[in-house]
Protein backbone atom coordinates (compact mmCIF):
# COMPACT_ATOMS: atom_id res chain seq x y z
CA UNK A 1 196.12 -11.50 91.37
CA UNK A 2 193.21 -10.25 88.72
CA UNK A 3 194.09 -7.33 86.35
CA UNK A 4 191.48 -5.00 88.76
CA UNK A 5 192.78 -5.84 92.50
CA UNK A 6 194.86 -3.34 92.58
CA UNK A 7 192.66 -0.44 91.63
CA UNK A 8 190.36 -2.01 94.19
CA UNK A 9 192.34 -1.79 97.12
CA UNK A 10 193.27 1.73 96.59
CA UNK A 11 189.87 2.81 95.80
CA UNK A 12 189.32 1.00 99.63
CA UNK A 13 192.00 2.72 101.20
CA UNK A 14 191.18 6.28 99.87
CA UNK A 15 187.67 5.77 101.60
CA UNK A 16 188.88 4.38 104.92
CA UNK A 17 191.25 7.42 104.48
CA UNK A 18 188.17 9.84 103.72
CA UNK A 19 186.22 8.54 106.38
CA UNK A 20 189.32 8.50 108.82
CA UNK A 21 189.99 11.93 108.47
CA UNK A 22 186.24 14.16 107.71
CA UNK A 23 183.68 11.45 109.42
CA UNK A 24 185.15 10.41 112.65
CA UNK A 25 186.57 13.70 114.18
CA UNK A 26 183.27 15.33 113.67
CA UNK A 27 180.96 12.53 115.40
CA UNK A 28 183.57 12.04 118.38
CA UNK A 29 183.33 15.65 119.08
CA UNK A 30 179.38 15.71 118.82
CA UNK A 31 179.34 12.44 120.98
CA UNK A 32 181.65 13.37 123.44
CA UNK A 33 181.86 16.81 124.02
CA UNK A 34 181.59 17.03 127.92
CA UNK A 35 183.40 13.70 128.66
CA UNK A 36 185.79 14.95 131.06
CA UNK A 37 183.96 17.06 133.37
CA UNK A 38 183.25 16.10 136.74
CA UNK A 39 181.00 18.85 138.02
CA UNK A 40 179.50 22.36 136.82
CA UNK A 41 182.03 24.78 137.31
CA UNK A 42 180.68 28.38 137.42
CA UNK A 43 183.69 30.50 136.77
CA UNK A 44 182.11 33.85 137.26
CA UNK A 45 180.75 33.15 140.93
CA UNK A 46 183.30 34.85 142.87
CA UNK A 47 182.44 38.16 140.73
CA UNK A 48 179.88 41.15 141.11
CA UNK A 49 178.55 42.40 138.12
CA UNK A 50 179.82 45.66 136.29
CA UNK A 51 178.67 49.04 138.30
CA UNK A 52 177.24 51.01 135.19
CA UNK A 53 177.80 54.66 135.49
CA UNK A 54 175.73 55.78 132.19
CA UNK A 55 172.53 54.37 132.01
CA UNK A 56 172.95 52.46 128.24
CA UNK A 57 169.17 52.76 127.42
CA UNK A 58 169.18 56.08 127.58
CA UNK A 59 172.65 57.08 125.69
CA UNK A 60 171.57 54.86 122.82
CA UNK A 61 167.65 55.88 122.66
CA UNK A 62 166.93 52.52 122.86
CA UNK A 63 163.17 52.30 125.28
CA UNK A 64 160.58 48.87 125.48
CA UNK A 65 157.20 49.90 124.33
């Protein structure tokens, strides 16, 4: 072995380290965020939409010009 191998390989195996843990979770989870789904599931389809017994606009002076 040379005097400086052995700084060397630890200097390597803190960046495989770095790059293990911050670089690859990030760009799996922006490549492959929808990977497992089959279809377009609309959760809310089966629902009606809130009856509103105040009219909001009103209450909170809030009018489009």
């Amino acid at each position: 072995f040379h005097e400086g191998s052995e700084t060397m390989q630890k200097k390597s195996l803190l960046l495989s380290t770095i790059t293990f843990a911050f670089i690859n979770p990030p760009a799996y989870f922006y490549t492959n965020p929808f990977k497992n789904l089959k279809e377009n599931i609309i959760s809310f389809k089966d629902y009606s939409p809130p009856d509103l017994i105040t009219d909001i606009h009103v209450i909170n002076n809030i009018f489009i010009i």
